[in-house]
C-alpha atoms as a PDB file:
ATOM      1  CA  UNK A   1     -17.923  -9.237  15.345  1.00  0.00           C
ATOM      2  CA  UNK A   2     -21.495  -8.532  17.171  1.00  0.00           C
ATOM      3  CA  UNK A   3     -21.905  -7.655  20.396  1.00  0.00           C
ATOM      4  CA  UNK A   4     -24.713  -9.512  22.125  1.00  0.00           C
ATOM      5  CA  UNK A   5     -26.451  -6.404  24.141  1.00  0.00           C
ATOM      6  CA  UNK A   6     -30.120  -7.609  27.080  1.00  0.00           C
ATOM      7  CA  UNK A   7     -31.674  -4.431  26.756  1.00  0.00           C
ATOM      8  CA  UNK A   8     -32.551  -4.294  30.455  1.00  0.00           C
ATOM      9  CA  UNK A   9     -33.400  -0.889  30.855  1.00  0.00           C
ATOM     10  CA  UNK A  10     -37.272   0.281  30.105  1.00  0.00           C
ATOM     11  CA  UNK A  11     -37.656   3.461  27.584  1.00  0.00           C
ATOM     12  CA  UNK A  12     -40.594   5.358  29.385  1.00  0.00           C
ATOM     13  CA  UNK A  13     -41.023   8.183  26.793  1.00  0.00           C
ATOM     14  CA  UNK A  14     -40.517   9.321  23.378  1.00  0.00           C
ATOM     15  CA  UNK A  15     -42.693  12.507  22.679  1.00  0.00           C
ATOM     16  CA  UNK A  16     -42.565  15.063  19.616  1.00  0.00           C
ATOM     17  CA  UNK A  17     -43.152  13.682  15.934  1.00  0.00           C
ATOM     18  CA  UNK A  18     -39.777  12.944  13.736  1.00  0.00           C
ATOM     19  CA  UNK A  19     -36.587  15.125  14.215  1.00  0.00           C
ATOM     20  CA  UNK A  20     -36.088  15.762  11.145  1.00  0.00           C
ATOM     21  CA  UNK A  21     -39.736  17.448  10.933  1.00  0.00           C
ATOM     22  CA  UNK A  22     -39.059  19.552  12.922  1.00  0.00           C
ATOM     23  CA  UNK A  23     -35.407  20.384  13.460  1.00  0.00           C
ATOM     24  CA  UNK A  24     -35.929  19.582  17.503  1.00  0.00           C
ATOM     25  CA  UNK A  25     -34.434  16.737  19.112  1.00  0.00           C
ATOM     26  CA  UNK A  26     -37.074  14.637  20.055  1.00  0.00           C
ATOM     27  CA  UNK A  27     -37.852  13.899  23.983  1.00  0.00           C
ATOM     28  CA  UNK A  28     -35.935  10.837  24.942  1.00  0.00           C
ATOM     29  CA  UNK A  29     -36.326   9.186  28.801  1.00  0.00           C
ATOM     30  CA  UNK A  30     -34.907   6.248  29.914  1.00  0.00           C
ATOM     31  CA  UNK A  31     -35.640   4.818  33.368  1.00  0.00           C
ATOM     32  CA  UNK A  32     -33.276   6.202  36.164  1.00  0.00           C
ATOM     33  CA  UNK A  33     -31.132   8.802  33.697  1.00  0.00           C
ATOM     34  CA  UNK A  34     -32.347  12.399  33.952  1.00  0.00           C
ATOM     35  CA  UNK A  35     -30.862  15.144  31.078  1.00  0.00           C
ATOM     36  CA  UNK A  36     -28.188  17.228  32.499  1.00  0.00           C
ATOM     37  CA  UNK A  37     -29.467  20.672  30.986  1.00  0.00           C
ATOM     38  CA  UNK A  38     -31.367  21.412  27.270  1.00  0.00           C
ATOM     39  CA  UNK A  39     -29.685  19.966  24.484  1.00  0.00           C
ATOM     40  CA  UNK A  40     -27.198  22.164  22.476  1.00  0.00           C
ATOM     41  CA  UNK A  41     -27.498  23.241  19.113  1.00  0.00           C
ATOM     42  CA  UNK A  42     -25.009  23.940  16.732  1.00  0.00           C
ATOM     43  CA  UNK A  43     -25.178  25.476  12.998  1.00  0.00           C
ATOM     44  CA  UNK A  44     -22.935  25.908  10.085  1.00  0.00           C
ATOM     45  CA  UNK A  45     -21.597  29.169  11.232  1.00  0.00           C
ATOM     46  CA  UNK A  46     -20.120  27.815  14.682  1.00  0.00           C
ATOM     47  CA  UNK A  47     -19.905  24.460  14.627  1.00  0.00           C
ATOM     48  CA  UNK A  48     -16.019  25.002  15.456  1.00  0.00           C
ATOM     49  CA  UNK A  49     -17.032  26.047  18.973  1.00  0.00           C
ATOM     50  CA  UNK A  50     -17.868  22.289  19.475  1.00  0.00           C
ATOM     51  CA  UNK A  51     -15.691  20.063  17.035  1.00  0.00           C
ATOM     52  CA  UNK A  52     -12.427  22.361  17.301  1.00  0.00           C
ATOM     53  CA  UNK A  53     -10.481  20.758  15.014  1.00  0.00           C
ATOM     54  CA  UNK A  54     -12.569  18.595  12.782  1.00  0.00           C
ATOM     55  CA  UNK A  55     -15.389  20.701  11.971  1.00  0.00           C
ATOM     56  CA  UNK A  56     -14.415  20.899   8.033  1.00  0.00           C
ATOM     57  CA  UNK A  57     -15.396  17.595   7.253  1.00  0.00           C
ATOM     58  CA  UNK A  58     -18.066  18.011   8.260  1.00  0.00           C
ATOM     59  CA  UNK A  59     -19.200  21.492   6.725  1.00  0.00           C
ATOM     60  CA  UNK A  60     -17.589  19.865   3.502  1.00  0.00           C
ATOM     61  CA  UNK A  61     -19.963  16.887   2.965  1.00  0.00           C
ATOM     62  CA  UNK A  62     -22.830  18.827   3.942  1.00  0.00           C
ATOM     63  CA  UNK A  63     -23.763  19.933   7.352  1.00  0.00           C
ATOM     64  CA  UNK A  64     -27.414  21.310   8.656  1.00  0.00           C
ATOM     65  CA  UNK A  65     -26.934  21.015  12.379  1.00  0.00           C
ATOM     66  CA  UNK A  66     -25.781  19.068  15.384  1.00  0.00           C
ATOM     67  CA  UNK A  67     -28.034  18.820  18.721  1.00  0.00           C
ATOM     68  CA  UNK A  68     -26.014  17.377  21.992  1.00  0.00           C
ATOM     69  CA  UNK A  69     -27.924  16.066  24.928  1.00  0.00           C
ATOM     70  CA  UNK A  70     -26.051  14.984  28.024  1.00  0.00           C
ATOM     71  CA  UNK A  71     -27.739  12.213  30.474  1.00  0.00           C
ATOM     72  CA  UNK A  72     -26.835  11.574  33.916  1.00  0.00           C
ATOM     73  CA  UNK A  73     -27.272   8.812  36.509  1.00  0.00           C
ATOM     74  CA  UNK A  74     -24.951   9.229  39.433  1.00  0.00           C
ATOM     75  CA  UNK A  75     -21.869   9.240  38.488  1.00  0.00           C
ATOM     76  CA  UNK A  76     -22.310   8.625  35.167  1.00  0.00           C
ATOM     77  CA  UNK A  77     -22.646  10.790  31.542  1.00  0.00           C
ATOM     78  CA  UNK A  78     -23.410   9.390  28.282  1.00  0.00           C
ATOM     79  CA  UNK A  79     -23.442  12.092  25.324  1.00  0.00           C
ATOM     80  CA  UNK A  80     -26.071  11.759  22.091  1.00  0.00           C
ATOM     81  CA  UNK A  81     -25.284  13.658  19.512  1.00  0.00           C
ATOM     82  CA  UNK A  82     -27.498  14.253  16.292  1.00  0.00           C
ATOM     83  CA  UNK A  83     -25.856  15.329  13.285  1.00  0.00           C
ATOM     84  CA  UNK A  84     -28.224  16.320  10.506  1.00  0.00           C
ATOM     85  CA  UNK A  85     -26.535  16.749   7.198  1.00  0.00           C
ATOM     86  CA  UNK A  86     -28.284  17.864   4.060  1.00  0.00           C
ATOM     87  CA  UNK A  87     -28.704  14.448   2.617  1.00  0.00           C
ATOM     88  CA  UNK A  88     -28.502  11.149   3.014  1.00  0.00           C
ATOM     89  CA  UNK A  89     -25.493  10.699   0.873  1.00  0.00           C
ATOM     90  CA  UNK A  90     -23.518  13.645   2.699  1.00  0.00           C
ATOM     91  CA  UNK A  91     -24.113  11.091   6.179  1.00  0.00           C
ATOM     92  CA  UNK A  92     -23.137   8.388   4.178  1.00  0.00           C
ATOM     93  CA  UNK A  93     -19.786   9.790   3.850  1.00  0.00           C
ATOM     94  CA  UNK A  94     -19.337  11.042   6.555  1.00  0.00           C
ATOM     95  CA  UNK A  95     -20.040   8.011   8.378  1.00  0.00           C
ATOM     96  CA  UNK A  96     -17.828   6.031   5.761  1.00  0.00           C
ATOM     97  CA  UNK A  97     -14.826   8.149   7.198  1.00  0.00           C
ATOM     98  CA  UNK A  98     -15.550   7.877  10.788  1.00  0.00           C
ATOM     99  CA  UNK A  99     -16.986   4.389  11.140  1.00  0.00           C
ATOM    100  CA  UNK A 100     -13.391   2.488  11.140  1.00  0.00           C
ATOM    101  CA  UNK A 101     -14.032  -1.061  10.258  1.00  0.00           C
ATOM    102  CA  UNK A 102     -17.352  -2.113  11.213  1.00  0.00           C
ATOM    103  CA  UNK A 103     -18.169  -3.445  14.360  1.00  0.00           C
ATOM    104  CA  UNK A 104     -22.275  -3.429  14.735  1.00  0.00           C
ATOM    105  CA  UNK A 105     -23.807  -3.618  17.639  1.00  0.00           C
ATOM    106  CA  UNK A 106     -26.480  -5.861  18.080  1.00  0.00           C
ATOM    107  CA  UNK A 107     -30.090  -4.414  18.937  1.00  0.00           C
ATOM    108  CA  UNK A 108     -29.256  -0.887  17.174  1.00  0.00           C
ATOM    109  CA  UNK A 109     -31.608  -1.108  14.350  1.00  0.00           C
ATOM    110  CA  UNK A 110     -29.870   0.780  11.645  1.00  0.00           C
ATOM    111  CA  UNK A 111     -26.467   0.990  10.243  1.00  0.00           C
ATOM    112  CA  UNK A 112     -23.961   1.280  12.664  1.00  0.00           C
ATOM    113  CA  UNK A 113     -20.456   0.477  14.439  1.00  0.00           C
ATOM    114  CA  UNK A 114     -19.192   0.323  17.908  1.00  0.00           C
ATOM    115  CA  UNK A 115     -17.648  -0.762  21.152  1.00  0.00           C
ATOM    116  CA  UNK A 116     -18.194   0.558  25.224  1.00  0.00           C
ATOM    117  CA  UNK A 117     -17.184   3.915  24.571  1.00  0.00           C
ATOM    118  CA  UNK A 118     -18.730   5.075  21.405  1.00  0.00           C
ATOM    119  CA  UNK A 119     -21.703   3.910  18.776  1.00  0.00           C
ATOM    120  CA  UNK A 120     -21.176   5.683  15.484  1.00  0.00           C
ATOM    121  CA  UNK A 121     -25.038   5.332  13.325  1.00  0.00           C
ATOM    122  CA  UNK A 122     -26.237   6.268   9.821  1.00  0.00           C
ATOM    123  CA  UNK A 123     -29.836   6.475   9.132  1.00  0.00           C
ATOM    124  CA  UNK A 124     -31.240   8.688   6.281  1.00  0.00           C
ATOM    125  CA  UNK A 125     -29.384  11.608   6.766  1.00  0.00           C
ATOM    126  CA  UNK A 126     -28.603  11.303   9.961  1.00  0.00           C
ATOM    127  CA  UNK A 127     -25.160  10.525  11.507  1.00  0.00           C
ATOM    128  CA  UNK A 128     -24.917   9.670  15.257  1.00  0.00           C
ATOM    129  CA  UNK A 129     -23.020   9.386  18.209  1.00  0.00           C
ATOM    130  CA  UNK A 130     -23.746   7.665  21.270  1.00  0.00           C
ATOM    131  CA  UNK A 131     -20.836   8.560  23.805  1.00  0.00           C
ATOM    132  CA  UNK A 132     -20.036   6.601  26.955  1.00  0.00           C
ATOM    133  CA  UNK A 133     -17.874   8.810  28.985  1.00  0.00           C
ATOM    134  CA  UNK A 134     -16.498   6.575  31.608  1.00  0.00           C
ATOM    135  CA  UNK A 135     -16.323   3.848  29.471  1.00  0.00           C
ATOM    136  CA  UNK A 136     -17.799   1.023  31.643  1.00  0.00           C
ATOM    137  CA  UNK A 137     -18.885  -1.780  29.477  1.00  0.00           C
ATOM    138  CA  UNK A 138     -22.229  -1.728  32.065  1.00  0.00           C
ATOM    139  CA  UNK A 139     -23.900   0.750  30.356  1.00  0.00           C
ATOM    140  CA  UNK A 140     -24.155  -0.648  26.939  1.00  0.00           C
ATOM    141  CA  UNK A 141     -27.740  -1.421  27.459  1.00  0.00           C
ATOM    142  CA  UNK A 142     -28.280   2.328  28.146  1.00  0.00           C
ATOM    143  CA  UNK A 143     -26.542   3.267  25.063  1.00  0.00           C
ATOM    144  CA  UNK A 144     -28.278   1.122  22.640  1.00  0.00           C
ATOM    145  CA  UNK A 145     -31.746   2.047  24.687  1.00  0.00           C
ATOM    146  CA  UNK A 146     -30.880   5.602  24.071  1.00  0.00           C
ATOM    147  CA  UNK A 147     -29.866   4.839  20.418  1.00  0.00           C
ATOM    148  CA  UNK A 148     -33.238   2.478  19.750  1.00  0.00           C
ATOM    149  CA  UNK A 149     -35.583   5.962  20.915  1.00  0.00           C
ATOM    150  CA  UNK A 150     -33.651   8.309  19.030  1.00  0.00           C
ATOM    151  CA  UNK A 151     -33.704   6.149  15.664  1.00  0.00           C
ATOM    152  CA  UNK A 152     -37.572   5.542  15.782  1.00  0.00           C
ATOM    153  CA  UNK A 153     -38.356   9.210  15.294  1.00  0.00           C
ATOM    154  CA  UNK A 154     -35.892   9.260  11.566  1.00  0.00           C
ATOM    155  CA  UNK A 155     -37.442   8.240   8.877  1.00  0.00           C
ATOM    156  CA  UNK A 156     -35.970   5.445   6.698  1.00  0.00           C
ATOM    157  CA  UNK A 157     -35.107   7.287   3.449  1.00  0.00           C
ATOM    158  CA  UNK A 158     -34.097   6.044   0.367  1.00  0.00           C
ATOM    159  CA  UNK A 159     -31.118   3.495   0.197  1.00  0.00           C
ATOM    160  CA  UNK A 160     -27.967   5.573  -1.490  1.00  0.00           C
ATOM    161  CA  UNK A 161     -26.455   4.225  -4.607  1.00  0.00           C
ATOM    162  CA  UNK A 162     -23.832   6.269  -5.407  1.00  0.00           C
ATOM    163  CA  UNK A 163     -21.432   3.431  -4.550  1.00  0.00           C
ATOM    164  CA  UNK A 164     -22.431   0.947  -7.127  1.00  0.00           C
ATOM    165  CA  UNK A 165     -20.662   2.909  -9.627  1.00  0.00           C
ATOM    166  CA  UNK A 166     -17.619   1.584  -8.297  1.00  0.00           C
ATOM    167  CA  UNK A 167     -16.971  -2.003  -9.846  1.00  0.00           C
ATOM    168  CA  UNK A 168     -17.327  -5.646  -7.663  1.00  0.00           C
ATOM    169  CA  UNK A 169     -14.657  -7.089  -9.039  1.00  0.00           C
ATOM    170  CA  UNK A 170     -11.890  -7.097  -6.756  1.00  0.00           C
ATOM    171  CA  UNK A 171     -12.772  -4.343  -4.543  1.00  0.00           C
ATOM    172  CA  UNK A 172     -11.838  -4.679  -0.989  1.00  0.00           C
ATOM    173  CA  UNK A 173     -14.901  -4.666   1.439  1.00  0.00           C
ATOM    174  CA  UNK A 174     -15.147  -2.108   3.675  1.00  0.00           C
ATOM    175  CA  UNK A 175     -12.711   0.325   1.959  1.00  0.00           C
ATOM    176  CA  UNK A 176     -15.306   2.380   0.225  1.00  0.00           C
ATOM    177  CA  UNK A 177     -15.217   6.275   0.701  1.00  0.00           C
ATOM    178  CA  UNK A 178     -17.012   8.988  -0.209  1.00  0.00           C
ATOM    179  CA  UNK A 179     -15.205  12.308  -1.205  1.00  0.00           C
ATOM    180  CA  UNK A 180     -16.722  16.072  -1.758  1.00  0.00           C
ATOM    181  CA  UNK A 181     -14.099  18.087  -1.841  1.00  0.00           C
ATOM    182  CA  UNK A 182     -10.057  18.606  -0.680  1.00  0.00           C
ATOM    183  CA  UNK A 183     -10.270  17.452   3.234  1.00  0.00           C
ATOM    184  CA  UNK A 184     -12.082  13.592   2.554  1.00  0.00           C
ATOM    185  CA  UNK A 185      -9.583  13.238  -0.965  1.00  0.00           C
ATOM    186  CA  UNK A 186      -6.543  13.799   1.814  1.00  0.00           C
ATOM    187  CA  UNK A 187      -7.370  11.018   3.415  1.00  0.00           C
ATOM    188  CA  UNK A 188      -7.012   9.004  -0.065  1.00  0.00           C
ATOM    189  CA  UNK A 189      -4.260  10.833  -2.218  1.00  0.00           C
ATOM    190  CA  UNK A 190      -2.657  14.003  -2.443  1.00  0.00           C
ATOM    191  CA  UNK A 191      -3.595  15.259  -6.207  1.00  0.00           C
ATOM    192  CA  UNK A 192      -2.627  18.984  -5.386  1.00  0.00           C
ATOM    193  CA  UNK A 193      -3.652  21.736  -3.468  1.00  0.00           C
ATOM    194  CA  UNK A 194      -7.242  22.943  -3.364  1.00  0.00           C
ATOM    195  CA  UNK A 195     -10.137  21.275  -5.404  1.00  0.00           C
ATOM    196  CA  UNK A 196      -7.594  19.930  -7.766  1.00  0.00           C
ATOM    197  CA  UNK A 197     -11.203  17.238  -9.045  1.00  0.00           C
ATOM    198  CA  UNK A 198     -13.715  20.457  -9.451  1.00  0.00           C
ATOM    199  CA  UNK A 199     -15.889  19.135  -6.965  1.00  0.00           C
ATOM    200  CA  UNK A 200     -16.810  22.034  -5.646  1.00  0.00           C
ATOM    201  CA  UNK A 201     -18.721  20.831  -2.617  1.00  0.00           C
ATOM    202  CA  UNK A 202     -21.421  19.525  -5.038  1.00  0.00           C
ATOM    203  CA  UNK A 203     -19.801  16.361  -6.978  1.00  0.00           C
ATOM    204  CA  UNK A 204     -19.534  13.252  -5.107  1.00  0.00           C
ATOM    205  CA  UNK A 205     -16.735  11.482  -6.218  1.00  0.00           C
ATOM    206  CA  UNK A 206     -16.287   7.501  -4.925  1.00  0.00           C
ATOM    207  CA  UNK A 207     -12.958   5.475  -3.885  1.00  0.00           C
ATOM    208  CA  UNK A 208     -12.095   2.241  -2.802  1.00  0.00           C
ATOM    209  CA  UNK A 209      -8.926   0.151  -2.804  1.00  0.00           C
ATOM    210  CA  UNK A 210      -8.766  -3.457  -5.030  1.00  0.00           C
ATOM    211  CA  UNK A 211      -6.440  -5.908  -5.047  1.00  0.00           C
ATOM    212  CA  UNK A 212      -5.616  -7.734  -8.743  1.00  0.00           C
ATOM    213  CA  UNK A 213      -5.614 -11.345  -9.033  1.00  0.00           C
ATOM    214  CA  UNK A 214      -1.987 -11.256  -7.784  1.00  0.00           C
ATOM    215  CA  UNK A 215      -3.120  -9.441  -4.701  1.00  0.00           C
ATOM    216  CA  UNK A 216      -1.140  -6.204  -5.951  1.00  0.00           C
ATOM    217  CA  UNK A 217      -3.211  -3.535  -4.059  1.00  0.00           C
ATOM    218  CA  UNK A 218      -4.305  -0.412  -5.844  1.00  0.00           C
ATOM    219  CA  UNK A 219      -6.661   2.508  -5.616  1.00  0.00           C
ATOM    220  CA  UNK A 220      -9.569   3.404  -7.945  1.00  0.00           C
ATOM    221  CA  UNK A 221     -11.867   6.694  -8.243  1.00  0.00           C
ATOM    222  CA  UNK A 222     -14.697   7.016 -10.308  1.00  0.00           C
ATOM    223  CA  UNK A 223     -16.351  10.601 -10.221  1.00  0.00           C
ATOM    224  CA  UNK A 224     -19.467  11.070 -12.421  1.00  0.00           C
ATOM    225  CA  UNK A 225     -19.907  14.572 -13.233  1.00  0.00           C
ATOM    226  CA  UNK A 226     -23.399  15.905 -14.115  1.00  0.00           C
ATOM    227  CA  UNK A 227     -22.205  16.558 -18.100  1.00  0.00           C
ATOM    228  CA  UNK A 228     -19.422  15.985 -20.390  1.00  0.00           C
ATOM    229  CA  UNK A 229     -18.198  19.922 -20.088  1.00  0.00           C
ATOM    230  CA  UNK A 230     -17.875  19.557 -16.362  1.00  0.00           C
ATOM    231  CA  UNK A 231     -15.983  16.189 -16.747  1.00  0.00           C
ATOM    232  CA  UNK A 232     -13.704  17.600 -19.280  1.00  0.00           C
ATOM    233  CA  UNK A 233     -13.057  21.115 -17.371  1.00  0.00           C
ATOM    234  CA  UNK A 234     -12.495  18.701 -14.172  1.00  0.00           C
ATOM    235  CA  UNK A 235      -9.426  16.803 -16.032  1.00  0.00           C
ATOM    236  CA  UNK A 236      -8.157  20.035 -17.203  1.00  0.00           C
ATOM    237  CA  UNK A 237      -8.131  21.867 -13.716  1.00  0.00           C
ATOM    238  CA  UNK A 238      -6.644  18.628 -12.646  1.00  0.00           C
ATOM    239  CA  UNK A 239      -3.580  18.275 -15.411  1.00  0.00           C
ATOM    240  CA  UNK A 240      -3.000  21.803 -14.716  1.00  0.00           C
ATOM    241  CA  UNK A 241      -2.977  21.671 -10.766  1.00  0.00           C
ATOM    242  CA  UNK A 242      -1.366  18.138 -10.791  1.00  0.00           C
ATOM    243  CA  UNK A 243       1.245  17.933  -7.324  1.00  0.00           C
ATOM    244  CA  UNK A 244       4.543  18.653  -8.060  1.00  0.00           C
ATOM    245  CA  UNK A 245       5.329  15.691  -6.790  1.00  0.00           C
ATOM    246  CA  UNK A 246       3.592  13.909  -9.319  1.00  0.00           C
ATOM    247  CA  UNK A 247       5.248  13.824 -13.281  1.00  0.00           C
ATOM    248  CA  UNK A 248       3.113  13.751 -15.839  1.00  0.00           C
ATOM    249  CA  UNK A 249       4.889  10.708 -18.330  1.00  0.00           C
ATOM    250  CA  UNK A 250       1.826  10.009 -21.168  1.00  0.00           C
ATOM    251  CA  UNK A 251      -0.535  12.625 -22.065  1.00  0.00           C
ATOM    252  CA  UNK A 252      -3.811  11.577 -24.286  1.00  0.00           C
ATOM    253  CA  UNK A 253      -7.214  13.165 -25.784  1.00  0.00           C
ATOM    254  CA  UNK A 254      -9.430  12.377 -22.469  1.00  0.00           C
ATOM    255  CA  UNK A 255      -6.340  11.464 -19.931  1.00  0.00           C
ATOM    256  CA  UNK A 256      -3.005  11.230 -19.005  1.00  0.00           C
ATOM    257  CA  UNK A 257      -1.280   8.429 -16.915  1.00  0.00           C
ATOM    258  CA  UNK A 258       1.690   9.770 -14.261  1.00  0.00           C
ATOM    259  CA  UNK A 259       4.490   8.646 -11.623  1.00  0.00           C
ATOM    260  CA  UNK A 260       4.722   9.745  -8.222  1.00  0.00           C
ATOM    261  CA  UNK A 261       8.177   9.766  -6.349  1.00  0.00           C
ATOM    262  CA  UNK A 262       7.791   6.045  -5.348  1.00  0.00           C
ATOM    263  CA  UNK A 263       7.788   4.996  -8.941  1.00  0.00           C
ATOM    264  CA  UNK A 264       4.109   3.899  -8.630  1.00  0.00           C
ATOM    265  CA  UNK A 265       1.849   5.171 -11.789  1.00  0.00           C
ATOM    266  CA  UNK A 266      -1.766   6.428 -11.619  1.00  0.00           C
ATOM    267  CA  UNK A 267      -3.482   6.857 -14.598  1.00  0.00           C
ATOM    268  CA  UNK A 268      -6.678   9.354 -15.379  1.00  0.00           C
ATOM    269  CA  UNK A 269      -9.189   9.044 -17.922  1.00  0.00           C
ATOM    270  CA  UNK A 270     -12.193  10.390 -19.039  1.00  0.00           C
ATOM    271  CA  UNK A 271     -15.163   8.559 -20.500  1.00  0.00           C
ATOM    272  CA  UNK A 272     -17.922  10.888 -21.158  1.00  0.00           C
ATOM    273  CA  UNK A 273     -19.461  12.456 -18.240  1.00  0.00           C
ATOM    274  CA  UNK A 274     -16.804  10.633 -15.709  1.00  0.00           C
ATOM    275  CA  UNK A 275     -13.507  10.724 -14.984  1.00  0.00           C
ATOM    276  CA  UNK A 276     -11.653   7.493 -13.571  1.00  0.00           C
ATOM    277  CA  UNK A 277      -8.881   7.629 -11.354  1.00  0.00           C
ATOM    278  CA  UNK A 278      -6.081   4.868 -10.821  1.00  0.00           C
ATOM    279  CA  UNK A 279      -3.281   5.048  -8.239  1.00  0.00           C
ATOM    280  CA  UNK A 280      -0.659   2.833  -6.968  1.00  0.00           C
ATOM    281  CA  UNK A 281      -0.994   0.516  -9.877  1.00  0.00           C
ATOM    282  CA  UNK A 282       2.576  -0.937 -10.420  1.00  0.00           C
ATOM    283  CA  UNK A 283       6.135  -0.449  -9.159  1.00  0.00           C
ATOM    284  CA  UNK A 284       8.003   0.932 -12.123  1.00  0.00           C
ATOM    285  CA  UNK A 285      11.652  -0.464 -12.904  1.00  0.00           C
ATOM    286  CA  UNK A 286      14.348   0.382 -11.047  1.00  0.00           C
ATOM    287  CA  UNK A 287      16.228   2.540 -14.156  1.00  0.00           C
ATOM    288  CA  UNK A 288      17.058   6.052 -12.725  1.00  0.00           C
ATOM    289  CA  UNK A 289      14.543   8.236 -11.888  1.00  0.00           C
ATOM    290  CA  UNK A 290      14.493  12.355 -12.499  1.00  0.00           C
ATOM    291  CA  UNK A 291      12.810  12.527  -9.261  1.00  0.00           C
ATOM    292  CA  UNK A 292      15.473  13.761  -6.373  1.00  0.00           C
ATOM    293  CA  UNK A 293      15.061  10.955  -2.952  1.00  0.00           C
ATOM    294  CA  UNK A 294      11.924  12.253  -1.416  1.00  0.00           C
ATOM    295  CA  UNK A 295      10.726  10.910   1.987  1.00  0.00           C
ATOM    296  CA  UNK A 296       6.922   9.149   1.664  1.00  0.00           C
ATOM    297  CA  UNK A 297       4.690  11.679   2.499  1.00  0.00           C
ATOM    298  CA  UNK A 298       1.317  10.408   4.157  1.00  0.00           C
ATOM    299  CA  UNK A 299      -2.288  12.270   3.088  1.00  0.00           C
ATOM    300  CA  UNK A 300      -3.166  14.097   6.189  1.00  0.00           C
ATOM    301  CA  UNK A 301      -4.979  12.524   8.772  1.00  0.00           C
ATOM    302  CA  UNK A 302      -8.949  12.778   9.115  1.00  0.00           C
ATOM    303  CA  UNK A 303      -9.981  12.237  12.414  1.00  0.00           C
ATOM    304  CA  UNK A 304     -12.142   8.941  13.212  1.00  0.00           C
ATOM    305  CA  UNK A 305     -11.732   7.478   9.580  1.00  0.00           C
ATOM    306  CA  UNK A 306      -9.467   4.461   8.564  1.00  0.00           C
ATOM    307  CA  UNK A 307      -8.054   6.004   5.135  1.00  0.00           C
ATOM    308  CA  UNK A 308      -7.073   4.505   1.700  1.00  0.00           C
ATOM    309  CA  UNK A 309      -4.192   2.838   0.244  1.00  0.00           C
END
């Protein structure tokens, strides 16, 4: 649902040429709000000393830096901060994780999501947050005014495609991911421990849930490796790192198909360069199973984003 924003409040100035030119955060006034101190700026090596906690997402899609400017009027604070990640399919995914489901808000002129309290933007590759520290729905016309001066100095880019790999058919909107490495596949499925898909911080591997035309809901992964030997080493690394909890039942030339302690099956199989990933497909029968009673354990929890099936 859109939120109808009046944009009452007048953006004097907007100096310097594009941020990401220039690796400054660009000069942003708005009428009556004065900047509380320079803006911050945080690197790769201690981004922890700001996002204690949640910084490895972050680092593992692809980070550059973060700039954080604080604006005051009275009693008031609103936070911007400017994420610049190495591409724009690293803020794609990252965005993808933290955006929830998508709430725009009308008169921010890019992709974005948001209530009072926080706007969460993607343009290019830049991922933003707009932060309304006391919450009061009365400054949401600050908030997208700060949000309309920031986006005019980033550059459009070129739309990201990586996502029509995954097929239409069936695919539940709004469930798309993203996933470079161990900390975004948690949030999907536990595989097993490490880089069990030999992404390696460099493969971009894509996920989304479907539902069949019984509405049985299941996951898929498609991860297009850059040759055939990478796609084949990846499905070796991955049958031989598999999670315990997971039993291999079927193995093939280019895949394997297994059962996890639910009785679900996934199955994996290679097709040249790419590997495709199924989980949660079916409940299995109810014959008796090797696997001992096992409580359900969830994929760890990545802060701001909505997870998989």
């Amino acid at each position: 649902m859109k939120r109808a924003i009046v944009c009452g409040f007048l953006l004097i100035s907007a100096r310097l040429v594009p941020a990401f030119q220039t690796a400054v955060l660009p000069e942003i006034l708005i009428s009556g709000w004065a900047k509380a101190g320079p803006p911050a700026e945080f690197q790769r090596r201690n981004l922890f000393d700001y996002i204690n906690g949640g910084a490895e997402i972050f680092l593992e899609f692809g980070f550059d830096r973060l700039f954080v400017q604080h604006y005051k009027k009275e009693n008031s604070e609103i936070v911007l901060e400017l994420f610049q990640m190495e591409s724009p399919e690293s803020a794609l995914g990252i965005y993808l994780m933290k955006c929830g489901v998508e709430t725009p808000i009308e008169g921010v002129p890019a992709r974005n999501s948001g209530d009072k309290t926080q706007f969460t933007i993607l343009k290019d590759r830049a991922f933003i947050h707009v932060n309304n520290l006391d919450g009061r729905e009365a400054l949401l016309p600050v908030m997208v005014d700060l949000a309309r001066g920031l986006l005019k100095f980033i550059p459009q880019g070129e739309p990201v495609t990586l996502l029509d790999e995954l097929p239409q058919e069936g695919r539940v909107t709004g469930s798309e991911r993203l996933i470079r490495g161990p900390y975004a596949l948690q949030s999907v499925f536990t595989l097993g421990e490490g880089d069990p898909l030999g992404l390696q911080g460099k493969v971009f591997a894509l996920a989304a849930d479907y539902r069949d035309q019984a509405g049985e809901p299941s996951t898929r992964l498609i991860i297009p490796y850059p040759d055939e030997l990478r796609a084949a080493a990846a499905l070796q690394n991955l049958l031989d790192n598999l999670d315990s909890y997971l039993k291999v039942i079927e193995k093939r030339d280019r895949g394997f198909t297994f059962v996890d302690f639910r009785r679900k099956t996934g199955t994996v199989e290679r097709t040249g360069s790419k590997l495709e990933i199924r989980l949660n497909l079916i409940v299995r029968s109810s014959r008796p199973s090797s696997f001992p009673p096992q409580p359900v354990r969830k994929p760890a929890a990545v802060s701001g984003g909505t997870g998989l099936m």
